[in-house]
C-alpha atoms as a PDB file:
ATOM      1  CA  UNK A   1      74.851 163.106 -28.977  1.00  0.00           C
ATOM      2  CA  UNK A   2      77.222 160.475 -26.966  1.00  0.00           C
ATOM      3  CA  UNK A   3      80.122 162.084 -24.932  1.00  0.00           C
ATOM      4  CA  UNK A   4      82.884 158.994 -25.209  1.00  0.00           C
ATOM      5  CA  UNK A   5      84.437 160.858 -22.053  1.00  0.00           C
ATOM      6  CA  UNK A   6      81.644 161.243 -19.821  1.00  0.00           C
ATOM      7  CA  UNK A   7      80.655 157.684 -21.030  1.00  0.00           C
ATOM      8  CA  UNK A   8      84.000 156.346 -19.948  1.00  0.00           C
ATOM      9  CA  UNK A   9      84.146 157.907 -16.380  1.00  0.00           C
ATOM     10  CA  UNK A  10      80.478 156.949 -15.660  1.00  0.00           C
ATOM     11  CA  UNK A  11      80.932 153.512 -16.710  1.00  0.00           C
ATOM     12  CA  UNK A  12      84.363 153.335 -14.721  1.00  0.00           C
ATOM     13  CA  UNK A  13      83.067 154.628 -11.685  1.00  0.00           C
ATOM     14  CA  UNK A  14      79.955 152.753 -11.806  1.00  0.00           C
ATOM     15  CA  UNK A  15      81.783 149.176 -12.449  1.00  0.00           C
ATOM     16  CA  UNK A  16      84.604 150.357  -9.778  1.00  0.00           C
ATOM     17  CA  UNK A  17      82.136 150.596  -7.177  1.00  0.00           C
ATOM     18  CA  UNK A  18      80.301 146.710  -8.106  1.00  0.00           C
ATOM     19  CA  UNK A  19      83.535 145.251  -7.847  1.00  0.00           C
ATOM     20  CA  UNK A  20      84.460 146.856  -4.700  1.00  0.00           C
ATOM     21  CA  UNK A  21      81.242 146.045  -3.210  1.00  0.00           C
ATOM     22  CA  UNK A  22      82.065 142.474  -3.056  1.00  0.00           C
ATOM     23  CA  UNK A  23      84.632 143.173  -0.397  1.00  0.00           C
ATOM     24  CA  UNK A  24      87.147 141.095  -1.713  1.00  0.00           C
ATOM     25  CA  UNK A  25      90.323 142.110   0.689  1.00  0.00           C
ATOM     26  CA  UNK A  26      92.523 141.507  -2.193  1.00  0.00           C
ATOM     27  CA  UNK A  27      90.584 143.546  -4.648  1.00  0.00           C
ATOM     28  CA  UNK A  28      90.361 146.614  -2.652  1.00  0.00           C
ATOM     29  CA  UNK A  29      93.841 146.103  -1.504  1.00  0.00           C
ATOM     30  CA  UNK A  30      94.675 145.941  -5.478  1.00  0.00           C
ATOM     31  CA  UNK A  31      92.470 149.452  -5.516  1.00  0.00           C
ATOM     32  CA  UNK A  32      94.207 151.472  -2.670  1.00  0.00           C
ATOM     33  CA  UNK A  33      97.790 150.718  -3.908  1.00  0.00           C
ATOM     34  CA  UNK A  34      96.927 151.792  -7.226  1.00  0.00           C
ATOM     35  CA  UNK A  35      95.685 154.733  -5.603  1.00  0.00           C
ATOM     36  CA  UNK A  36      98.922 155.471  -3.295  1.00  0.00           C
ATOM     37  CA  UNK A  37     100.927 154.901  -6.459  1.00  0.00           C
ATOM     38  CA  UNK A  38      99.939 157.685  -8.493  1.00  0.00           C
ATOM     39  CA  UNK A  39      99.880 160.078  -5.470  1.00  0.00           C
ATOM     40  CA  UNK A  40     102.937 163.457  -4.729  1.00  0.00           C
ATOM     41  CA  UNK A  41     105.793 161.440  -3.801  1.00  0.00           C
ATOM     42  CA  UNK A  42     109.422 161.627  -4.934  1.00  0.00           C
ATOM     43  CA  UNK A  43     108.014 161.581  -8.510  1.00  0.00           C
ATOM     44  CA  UNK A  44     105.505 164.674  -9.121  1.00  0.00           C
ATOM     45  CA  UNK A  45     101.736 163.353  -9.826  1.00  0.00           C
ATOM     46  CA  UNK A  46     102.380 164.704 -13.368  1.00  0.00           C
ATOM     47  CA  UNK A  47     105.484 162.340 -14.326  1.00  0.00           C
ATOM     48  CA  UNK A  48     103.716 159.093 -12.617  1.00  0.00           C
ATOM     49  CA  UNK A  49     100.277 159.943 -15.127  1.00  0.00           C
ATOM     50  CA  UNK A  50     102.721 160.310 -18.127  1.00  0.00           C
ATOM     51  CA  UNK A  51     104.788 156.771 -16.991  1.00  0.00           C
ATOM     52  CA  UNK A  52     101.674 155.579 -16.637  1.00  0.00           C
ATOM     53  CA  UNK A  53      99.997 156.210 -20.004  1.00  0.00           C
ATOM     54  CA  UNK A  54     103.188 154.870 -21.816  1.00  0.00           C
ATOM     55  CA  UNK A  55     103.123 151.617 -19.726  1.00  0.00           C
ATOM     56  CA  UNK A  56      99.009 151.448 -20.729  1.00  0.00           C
ATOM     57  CA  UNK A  57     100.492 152.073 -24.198  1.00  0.00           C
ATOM     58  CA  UNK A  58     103.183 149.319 -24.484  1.00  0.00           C
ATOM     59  CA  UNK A  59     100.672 147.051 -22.813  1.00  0.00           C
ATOM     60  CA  UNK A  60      97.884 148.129 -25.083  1.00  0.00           C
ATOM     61  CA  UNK A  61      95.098 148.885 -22.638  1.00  0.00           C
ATOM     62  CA  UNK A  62      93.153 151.203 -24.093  1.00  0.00           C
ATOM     63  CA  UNK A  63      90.670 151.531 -20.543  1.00  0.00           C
ATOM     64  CA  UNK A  64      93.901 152.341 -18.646  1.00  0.00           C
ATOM     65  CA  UNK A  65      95.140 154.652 -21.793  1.00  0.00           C
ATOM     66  CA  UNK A  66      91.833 156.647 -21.557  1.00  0.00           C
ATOM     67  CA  UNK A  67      92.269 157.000 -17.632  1.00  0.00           C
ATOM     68  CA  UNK A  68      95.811 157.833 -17.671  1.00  0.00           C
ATOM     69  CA  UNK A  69      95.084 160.671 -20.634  1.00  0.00           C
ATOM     70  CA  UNK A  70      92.257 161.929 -18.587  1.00  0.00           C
ATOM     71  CA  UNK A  71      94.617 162.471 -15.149  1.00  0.00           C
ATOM     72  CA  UNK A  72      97.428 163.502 -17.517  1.00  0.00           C
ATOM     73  CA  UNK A  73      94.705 166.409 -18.729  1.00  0.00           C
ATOM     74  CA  UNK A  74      93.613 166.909 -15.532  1.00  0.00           C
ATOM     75  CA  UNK A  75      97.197 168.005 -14.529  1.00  0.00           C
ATOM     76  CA  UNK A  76      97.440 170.308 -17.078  1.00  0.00           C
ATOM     77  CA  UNK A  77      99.950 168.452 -19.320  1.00  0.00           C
ATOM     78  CA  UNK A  78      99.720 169.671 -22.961  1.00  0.00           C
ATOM     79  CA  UNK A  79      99.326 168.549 -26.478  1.00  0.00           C
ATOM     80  CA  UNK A  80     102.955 168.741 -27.100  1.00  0.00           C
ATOM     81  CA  UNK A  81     103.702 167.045 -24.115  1.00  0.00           C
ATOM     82  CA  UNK A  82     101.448 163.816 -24.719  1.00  0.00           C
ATOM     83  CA  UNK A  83     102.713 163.610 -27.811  1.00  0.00           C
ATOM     84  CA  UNK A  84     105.653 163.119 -26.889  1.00  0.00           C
ATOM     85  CA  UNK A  85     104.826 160.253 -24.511  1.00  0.00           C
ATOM     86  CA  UNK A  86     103.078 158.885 -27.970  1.00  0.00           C
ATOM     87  CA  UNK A  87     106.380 158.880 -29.644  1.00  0.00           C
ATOM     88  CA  UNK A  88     108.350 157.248 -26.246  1.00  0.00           C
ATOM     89  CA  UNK A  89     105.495 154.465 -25.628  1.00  0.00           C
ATOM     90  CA  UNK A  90     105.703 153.725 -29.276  1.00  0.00           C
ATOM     91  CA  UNK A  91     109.216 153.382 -29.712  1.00  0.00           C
ATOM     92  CA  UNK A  92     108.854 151.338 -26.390  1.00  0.00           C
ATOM     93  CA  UNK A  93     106.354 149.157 -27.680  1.00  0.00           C
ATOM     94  CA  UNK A  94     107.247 148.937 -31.363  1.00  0.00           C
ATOM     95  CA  UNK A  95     104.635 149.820 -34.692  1.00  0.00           C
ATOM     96  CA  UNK A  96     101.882 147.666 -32.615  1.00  0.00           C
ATOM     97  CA  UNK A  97     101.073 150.623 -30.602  1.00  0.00           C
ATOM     98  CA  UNK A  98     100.223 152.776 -33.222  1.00  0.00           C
ATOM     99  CA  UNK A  99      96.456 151.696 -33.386  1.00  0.00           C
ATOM    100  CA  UNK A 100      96.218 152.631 -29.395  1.00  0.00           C
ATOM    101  CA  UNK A 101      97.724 155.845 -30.293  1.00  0.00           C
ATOM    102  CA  UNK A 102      95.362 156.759 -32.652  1.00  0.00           C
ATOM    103  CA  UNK A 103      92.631 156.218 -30.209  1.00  0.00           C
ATOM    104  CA  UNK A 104      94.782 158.181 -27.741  1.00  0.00           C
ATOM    105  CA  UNK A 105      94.951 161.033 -29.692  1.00  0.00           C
ATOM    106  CA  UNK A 106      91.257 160.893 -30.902  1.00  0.00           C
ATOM    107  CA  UNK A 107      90.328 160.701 -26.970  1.00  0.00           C
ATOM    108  CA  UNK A 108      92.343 163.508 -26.385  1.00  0.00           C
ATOM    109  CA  UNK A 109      90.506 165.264 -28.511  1.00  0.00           C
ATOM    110  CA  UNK A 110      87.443 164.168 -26.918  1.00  0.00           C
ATOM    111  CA  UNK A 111      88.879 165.896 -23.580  1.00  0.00           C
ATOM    112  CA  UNK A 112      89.951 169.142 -25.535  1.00  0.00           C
ATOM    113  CA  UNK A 113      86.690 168.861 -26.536  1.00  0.00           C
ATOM    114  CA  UNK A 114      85.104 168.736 -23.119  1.00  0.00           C
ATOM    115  CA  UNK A 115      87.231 171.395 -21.707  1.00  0.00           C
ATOM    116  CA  UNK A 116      85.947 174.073 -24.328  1.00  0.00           C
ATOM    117  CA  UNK A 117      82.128 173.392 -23.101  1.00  0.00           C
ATOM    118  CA  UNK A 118      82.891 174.175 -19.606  1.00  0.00           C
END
């Protein structure tokens, strides 16, 4: 039986490391700021996960909506919670967001999912 979030991280990490194996400067310069972005900072690690899902949203990137719903579940941020973002990237982004929503919240079921097995 397939596991869509294992899948996803394997795949992710996998293609992350070909594409920083080509040493491209700019590429793994792209990387670490990305990095440093979502790190403790004036903003808590929690908030920048939740911006960043609802900027994945708007922009309807449903790779970056899976990652940022995986760190927002890693931080402990709830159902209720991410729901919530839903509602704020969709009234961001207009009805077009609704589709990446519904994968949101079938993935986040995926990562419920996950967490019960452990």
């Amino acid at each position: 039986m397939s596991n869509p979030v294992i899948e996803f991280n394997e795949y992710r990490s996998r293609m992350n490391a070909k594409i920083l194996e080509s040493d491209n400067l700019v590429l793994k310069r792209m990387f670490n700021l990305d990095m440093l972005t979502y790190q403790q900072g004036a903003l808590d690690v929690n908030v920048k996960e939740m911006l960043g899902l609802v900027s994945s949203m708007v922009l309807r990137c449903d790779d970056c909506i899976k990652y940022h719903l995986g760190k927002c579940f890693d931080e402990g941020i709830t159902k209720q919670e991410i729901f919530e973002v839903f509602a704020i990237a969709n009234l961001v982004g207009g009805t077009i967001v609704i589709p990446h929503t519904r994968r949101a919240a079938e993935y986040w079921e995926e990562l419920e999912k996950n967490n019960e097995t452990k």
